[in-house]
N, C-alpha and C. Protein backbone atom coordinates (compact mmCIF):
# COMPACT_ATOMS: atom_id res chain seq x y z
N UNK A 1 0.86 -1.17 0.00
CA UNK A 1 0.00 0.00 0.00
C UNK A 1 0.90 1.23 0.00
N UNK A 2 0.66 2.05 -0.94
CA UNK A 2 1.46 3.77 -0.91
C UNK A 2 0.61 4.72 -0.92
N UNK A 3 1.15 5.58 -0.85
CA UNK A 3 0.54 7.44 -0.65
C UNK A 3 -0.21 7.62 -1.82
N UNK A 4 -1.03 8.43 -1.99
CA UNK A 4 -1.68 8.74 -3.45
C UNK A 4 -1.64 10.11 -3.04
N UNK A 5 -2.40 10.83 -3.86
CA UNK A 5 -3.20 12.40 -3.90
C UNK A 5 -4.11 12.70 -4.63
N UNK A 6 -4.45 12.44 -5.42
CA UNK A 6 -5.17 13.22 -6.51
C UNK A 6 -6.57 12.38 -6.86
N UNK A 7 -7.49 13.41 -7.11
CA UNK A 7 -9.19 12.68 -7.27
C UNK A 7 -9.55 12.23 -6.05
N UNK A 8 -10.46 12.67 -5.34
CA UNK A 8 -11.48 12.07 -4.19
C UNK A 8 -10.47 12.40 -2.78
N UNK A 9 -9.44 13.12 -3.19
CA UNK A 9 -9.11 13.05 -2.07
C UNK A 9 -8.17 11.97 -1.82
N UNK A 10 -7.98 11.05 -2.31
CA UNK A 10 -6.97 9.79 -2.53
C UNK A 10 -5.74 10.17 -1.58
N UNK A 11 -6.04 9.31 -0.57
CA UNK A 11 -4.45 8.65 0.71
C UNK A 11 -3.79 8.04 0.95
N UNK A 12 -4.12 6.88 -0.20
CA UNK A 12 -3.54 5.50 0.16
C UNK A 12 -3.58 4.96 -1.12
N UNK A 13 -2.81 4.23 -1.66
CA UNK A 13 -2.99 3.30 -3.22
C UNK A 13 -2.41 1.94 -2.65
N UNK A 14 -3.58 0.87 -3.03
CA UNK A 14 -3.62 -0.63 -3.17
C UNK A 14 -3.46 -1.10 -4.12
N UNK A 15 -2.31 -1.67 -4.93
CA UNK A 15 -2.17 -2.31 -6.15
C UNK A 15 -2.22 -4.13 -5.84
N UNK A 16 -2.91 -4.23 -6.40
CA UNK A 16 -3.11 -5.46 -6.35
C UNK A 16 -3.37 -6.18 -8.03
N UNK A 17 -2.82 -5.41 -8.97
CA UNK A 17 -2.76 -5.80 -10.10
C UNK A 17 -1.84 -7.24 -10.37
N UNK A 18 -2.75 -7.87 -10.96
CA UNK A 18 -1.68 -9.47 -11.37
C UNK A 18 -2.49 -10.50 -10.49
N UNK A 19 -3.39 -10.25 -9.52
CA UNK A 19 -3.57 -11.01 -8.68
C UNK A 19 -4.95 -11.32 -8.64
N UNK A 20 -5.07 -12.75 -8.36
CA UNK A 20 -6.88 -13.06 -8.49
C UNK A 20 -7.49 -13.37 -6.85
N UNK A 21 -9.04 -12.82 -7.18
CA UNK A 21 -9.56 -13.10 -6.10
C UNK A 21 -9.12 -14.87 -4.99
N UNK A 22 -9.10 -14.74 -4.04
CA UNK A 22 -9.54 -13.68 -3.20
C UNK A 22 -8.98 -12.78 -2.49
N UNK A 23 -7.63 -12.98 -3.36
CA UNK A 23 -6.01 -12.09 -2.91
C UNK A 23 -6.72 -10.78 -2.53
N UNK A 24 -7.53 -9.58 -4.09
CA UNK A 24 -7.75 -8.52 -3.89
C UNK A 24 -8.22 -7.82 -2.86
N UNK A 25 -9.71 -8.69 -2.59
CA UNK A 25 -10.47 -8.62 -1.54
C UNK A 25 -9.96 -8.42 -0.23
N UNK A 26 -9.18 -9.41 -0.35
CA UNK A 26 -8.57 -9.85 1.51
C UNK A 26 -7.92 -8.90 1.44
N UNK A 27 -6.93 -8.49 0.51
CA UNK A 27 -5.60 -7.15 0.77
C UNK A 27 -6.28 -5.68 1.39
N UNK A 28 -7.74 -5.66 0.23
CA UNK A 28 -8.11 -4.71 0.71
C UNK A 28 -9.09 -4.70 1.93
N UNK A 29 -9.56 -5.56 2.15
CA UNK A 29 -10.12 -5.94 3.94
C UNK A 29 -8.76 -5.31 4.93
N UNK A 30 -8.13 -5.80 4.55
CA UNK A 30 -6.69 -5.41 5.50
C UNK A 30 -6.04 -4.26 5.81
N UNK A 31 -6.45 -3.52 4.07
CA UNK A 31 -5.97 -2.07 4.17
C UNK A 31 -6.96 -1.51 4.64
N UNK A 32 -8.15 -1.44 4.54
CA UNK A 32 -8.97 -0.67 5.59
C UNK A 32 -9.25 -0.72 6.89
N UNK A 33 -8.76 -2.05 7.48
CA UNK A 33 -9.04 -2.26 8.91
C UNK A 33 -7.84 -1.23 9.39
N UNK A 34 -6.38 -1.35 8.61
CA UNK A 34 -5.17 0.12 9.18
C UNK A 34 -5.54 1.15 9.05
N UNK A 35 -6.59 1.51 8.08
CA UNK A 35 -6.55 2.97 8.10
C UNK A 35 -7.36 3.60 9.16
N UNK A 36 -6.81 5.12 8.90
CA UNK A 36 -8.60 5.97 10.12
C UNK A 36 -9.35 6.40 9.20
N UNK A 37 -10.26 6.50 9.82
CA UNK A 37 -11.47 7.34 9.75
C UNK A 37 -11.51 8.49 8.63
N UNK A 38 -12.09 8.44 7.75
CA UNK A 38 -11.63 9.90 6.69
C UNK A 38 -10.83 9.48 5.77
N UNK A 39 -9.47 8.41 5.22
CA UNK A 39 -9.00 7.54 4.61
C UNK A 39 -9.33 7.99 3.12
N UNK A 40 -8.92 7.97 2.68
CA UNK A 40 -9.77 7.67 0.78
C UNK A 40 -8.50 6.49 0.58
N UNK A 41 -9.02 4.84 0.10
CA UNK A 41 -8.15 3.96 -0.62
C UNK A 41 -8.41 3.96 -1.51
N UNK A 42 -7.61 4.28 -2.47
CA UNK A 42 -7.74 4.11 -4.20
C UNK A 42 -7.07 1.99 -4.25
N UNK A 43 -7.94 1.26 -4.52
CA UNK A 43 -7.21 -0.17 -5.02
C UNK A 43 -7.27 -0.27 -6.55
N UNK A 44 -6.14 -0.41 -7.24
CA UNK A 44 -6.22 -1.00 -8.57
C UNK A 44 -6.20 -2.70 -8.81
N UNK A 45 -6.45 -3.02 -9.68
CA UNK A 45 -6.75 -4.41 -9.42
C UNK A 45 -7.42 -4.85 -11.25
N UNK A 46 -7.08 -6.31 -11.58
CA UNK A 46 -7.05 -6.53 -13.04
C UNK A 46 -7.84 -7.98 -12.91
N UNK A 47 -8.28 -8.26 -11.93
CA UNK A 47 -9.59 -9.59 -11.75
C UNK A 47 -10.83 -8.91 -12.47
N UNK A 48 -11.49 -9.51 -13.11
CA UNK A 48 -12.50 -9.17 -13.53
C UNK A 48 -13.84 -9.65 -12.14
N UNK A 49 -13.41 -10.39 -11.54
CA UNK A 49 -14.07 -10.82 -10.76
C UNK A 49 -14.46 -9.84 -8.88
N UNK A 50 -13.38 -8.88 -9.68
CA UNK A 50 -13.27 -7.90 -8.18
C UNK A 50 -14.55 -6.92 -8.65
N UNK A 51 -14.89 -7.09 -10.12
CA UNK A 51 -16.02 -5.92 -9.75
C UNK A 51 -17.11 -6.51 -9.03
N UNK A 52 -17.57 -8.28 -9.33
CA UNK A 52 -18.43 -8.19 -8.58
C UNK A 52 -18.64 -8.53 -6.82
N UNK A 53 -17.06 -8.44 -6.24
CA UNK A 53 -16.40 -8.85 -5.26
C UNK A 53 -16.64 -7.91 -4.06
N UNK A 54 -15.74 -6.87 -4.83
CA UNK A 54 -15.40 -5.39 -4.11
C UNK A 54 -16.48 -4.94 -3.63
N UNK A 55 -17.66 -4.61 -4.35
CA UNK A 55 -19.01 -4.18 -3.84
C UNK A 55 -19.70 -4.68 -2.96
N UNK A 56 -19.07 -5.72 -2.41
CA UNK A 56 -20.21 -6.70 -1.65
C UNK A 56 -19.33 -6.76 -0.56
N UNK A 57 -17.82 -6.37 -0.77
CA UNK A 57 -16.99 -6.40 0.84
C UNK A 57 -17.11 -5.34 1.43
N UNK A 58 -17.77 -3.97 0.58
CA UNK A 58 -17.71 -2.57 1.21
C UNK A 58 -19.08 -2.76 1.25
N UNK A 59 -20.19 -3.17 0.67
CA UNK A 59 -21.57 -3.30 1.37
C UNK A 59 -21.75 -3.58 3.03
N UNK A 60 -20.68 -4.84 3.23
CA UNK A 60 -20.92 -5.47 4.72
C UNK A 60 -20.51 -4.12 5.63
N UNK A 61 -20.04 -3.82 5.35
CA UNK A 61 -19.41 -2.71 6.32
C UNK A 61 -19.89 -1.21 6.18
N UNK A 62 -18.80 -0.10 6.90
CA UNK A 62 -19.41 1.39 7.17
C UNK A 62 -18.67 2.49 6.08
N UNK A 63 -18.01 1.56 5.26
CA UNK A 63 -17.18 1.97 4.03
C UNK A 63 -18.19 2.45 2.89
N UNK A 64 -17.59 3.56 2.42
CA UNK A 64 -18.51 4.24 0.98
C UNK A 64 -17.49 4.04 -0.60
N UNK A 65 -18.22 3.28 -0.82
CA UNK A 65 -17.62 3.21 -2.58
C UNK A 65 -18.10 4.26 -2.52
N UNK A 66 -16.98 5.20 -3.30
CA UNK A 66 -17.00 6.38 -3.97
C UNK A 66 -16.49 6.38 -5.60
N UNK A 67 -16.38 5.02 -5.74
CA UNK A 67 -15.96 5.30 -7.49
C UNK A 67 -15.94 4.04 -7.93
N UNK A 68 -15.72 3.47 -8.84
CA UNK A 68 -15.61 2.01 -9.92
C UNK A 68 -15.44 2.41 -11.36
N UNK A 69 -14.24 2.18 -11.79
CA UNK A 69 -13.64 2.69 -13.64
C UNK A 69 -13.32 1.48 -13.87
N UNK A 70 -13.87 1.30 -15.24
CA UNK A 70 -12.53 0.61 -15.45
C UNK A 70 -12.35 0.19 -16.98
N UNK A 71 -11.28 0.65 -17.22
CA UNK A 71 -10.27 1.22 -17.92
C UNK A 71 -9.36 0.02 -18.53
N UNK A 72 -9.23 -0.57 -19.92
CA UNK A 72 -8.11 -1.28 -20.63
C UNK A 72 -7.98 -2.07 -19.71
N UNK A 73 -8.82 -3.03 -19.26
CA UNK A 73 -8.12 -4.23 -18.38
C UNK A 73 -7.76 -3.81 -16.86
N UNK A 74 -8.17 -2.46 -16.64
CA UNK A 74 -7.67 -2.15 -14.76
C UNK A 74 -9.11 -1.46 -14.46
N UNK A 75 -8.97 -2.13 -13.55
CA UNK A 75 -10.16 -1.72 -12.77
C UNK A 75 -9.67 -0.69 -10.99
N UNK A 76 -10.44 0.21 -11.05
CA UNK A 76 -9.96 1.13 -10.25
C UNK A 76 -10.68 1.10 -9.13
N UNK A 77 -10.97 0.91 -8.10
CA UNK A 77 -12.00 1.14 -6.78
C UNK A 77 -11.41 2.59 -5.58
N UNK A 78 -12.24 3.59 -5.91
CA UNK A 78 -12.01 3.97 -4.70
C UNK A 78 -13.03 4.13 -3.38
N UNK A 79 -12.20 4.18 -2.14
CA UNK A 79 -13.30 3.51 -1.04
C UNK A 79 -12.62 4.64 0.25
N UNK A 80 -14.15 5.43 0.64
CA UNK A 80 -13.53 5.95 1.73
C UNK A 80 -13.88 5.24 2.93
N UNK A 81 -12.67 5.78 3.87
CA UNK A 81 -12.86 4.89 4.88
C UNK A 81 -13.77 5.45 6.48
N UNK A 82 -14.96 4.17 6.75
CA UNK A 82 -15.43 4.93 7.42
C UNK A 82 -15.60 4.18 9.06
N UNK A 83 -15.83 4.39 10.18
CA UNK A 83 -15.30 4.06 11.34
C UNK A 83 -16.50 3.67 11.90
């Protein structure tokens, strides 16, 4: 996980490109349980299977999808983080 900036506020970048469920998912379960409150995680990610993944791991919880692109084979999620 690294620093981001730009769009939504972006704090954090999750690359998880190359990797298939349920790698994405779990990485990003993980990166949000570290972060605080206020957070924006940008995860990139190239499963086709994370679009219908991702939505249903930030449903269970107090997390707001704030975005879903996706772009030439990458799929972008950003997710703020909420407490």
């Amino acid at each position: 996980m690294g620093e981001a900036g730009e769009g939504h506020g972006i704090t954090h970048r999750l690359d998880v490109l190359g990797f298939n469920c349920p790698v994405p998912v779990a990485k990003t379960r993980e990166a949000l349980e570290e972060l605080a409150n206020g957070n924006v995680l940008e995860v990139l990610a190239d499963d086709p299977e994370t679009l219908q993944d991702m939505p249903l791991l930030i449903g269970r919880g107090p997390h707001a999808l704030l975005e879903v692109n996706k772009e030439e084979g990458e799929i972008r999620f950003v997710i703020e983080v909420k407490a």
